[in-house]
C-alpha atoms as a PDB file:
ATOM      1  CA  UNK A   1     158.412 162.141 130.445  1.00  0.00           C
ATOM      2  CA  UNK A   2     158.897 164.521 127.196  1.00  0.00           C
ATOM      3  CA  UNK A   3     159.292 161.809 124.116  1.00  0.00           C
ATOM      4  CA  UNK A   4     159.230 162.324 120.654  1.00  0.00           C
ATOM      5  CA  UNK A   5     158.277 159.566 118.539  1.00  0.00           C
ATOM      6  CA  UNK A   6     161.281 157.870 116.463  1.00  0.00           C
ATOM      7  CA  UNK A   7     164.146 160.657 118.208  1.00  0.00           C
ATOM      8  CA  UNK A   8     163.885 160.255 122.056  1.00  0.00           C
ATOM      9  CA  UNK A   9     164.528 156.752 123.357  1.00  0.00           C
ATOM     10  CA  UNK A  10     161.337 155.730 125.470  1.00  0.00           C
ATOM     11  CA  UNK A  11     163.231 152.480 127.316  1.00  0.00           C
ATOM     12  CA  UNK A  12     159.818 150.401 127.014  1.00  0.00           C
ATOM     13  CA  UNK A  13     159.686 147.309 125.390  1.00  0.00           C
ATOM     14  CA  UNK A  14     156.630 148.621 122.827  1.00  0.00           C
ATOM     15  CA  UNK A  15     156.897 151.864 121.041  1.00  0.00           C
ATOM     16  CA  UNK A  16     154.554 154.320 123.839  1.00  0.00           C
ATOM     17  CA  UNK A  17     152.732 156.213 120.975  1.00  0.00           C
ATOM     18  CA  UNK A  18     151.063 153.449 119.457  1.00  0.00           C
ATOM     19  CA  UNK A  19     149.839 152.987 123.290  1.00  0.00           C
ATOM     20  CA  UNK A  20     148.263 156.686 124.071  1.00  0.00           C
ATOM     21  CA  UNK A  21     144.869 155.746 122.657  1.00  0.00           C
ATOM     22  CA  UNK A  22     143.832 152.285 124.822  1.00  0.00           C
ATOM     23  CA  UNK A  23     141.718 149.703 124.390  1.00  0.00           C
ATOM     24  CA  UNK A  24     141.387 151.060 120.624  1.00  0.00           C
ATOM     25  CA  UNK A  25     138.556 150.065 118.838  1.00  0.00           C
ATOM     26  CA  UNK A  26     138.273 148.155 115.295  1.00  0.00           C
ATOM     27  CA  UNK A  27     136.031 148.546 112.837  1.00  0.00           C
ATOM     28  CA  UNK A  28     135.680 147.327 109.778  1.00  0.00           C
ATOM     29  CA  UNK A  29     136.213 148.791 106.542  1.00  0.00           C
ATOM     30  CA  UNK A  30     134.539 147.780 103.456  1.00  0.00           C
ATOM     31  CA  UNK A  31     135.244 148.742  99.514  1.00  0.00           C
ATOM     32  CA  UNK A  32     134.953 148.305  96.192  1.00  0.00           C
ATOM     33  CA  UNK A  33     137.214 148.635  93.795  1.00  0.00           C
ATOM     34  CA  UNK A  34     137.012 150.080  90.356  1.00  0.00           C
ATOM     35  CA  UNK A  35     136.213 146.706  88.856  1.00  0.00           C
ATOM     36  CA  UNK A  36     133.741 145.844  91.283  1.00  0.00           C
ATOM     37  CA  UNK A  37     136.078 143.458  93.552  1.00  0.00           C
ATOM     38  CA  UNK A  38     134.977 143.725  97.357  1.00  0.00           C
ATOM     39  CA  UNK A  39     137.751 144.287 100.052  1.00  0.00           C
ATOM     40  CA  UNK A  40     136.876 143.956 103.799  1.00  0.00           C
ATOM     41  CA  UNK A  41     139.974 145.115 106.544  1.00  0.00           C
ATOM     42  CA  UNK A  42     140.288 145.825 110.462  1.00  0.00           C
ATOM     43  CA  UNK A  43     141.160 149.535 110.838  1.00  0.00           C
ATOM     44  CA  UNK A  44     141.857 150.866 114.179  1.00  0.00           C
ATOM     45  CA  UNK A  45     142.401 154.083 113.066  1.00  0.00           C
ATOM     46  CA  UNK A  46     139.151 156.207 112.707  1.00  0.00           C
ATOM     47  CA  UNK A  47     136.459 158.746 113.813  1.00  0.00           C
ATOM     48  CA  UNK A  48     133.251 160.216 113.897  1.00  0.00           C
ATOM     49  CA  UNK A  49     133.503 163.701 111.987  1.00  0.00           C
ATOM     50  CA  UNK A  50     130.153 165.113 112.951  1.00  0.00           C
ATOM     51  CA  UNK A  51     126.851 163.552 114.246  1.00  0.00           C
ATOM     52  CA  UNK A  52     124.425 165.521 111.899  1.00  0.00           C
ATOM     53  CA  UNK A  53     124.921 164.987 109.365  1.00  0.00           C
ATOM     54  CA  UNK A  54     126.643 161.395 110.151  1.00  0.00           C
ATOM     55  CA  UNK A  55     130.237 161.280 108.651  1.00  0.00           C
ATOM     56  CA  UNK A  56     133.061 158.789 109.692  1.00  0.00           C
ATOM     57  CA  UNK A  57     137.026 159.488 108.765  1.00  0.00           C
ATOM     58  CA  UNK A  58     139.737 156.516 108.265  1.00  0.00           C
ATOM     59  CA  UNK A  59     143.268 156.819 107.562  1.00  0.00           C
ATOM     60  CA  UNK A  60     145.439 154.016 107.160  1.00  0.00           C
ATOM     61  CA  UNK A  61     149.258 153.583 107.252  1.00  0.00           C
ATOM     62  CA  UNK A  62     151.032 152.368 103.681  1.00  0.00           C
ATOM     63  CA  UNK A  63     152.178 149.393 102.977  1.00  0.00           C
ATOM     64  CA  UNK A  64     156.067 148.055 103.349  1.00  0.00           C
ATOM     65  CA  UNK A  65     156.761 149.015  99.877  1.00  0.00           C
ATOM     66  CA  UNK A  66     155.525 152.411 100.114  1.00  0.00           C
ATOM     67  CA  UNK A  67     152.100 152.380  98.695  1.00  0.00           C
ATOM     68  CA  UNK A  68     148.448 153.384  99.761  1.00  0.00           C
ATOM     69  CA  UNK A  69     146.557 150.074 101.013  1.00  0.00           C
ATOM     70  CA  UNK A  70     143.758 148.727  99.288  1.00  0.00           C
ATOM     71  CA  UNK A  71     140.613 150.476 101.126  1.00  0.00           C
ATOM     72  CA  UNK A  72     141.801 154.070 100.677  1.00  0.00           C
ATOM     73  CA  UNK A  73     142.832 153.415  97.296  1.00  0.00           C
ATOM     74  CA  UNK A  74     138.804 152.347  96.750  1.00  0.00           C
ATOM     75  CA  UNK A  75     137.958 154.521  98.383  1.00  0.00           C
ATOM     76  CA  UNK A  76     139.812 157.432  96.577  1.00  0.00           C
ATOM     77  CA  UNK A  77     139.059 155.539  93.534  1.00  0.00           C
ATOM     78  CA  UNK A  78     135.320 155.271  94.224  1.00  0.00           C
ATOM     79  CA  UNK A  79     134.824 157.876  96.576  1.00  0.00           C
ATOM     80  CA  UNK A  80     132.804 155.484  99.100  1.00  0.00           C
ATOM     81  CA  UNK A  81     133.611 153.356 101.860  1.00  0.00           C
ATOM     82  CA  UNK A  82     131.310 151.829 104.856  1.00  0.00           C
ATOM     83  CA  UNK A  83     132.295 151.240 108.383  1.00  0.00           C
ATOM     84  CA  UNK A  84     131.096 148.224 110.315  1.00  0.00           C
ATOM     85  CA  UNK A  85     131.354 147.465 113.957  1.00  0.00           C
ATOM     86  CA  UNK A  86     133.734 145.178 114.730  1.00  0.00           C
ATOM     87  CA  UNK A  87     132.522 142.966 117.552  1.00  0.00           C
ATOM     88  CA  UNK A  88     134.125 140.254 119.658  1.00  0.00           C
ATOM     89  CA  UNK A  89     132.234 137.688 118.483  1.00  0.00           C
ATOM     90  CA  UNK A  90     133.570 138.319 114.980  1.00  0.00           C
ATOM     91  CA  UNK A  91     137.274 138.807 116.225  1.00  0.00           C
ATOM     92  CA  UNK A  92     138.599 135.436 114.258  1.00  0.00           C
ATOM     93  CA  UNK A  93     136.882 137.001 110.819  1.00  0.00           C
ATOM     94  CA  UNK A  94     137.854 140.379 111.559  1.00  0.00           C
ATOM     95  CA  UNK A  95     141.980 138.602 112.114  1.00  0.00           C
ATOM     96  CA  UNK A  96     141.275 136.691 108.916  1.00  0.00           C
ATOM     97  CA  UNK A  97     140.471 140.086 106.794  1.00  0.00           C
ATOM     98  CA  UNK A  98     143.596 141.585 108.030  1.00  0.00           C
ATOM     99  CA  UNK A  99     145.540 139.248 106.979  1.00  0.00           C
ATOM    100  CA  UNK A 100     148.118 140.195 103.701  1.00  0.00           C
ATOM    101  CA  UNK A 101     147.008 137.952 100.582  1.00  0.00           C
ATOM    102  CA  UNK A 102     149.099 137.888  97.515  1.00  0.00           C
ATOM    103  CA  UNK A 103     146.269 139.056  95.182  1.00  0.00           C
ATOM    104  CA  UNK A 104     145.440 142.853  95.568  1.00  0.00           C
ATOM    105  CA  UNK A 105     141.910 144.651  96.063  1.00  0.00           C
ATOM    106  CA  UNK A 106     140.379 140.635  96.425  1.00  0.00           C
ATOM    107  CA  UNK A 107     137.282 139.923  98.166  1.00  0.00           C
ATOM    108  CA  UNK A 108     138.417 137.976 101.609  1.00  0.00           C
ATOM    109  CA  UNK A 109     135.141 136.779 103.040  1.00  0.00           C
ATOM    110  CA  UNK A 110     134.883 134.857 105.863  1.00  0.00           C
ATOM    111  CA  UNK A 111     132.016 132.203 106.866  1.00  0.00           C
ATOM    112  CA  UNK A 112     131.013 134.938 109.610  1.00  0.00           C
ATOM    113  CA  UNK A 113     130.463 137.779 107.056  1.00  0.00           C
ATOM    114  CA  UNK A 114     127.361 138.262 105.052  1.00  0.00           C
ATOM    115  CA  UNK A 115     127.504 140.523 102.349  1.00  0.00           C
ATOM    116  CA  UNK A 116     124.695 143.171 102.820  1.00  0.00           C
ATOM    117  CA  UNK A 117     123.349 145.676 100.818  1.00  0.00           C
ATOM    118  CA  UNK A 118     123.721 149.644 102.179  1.00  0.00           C
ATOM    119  CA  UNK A 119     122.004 152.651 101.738  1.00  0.00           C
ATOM    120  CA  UNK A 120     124.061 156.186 100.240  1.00  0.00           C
END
């Protein structure tokens, strides 16, 4: 089957592209933002870069209206982020984070998260 994402109908009740990379892992991204405000989000989009020395790569779709979501913009901003495994047993937290919230760049922590310090 030759499709092109968005141009050739695929007859399937899910878009197939968002399907070529299954089960896809989430982790966790973690920020902070210019003023010091945490921010904590489920990305399914990333990789390891290179082993040695250790370097991990997100992207991230924008939002509805057009604009870059909260943990690249810290990210850019900052020029740090930290991935964290996202496990099954923290699934509910890890749904809570990616959740939309009407204030921007806020910390969303949830009972299962601890806040822990990390090494540059």
């Amino acid at each position: 089957m030759y499709y092109e994402p968005g141009v050739t109908p695929h007859g399937l009740p899910h878009d197939p592209f968002k399907s070529c990379v299954v089960p896809r892992p989430i982790g966790w991204i973690s920020t902070v933002d210019a003023q010091g405000r945490d921010n904590l989000a489920p990305v399914s989009q990333f990789q390891n870069v290179t082993f040695d020395p250790p370097i991990v790569m997100f992207s991230a779709q924008q939002t509805p209206e057009g604009e870059r979501k909260d943990s690249v913009r810290n990210a850019e901003t900052t020029g740090e982020f930290v991935w964290n495994m996202a496990t099954h047993e923290l699934r509910e937290a890890v749904n809570i984070t990616g959740e939309p919230t009407a204030l921007r760049a806020t910390s969303t922590t949830p009972s299962a998260t601890t806040r822990l310090p990390w090494l540059p």
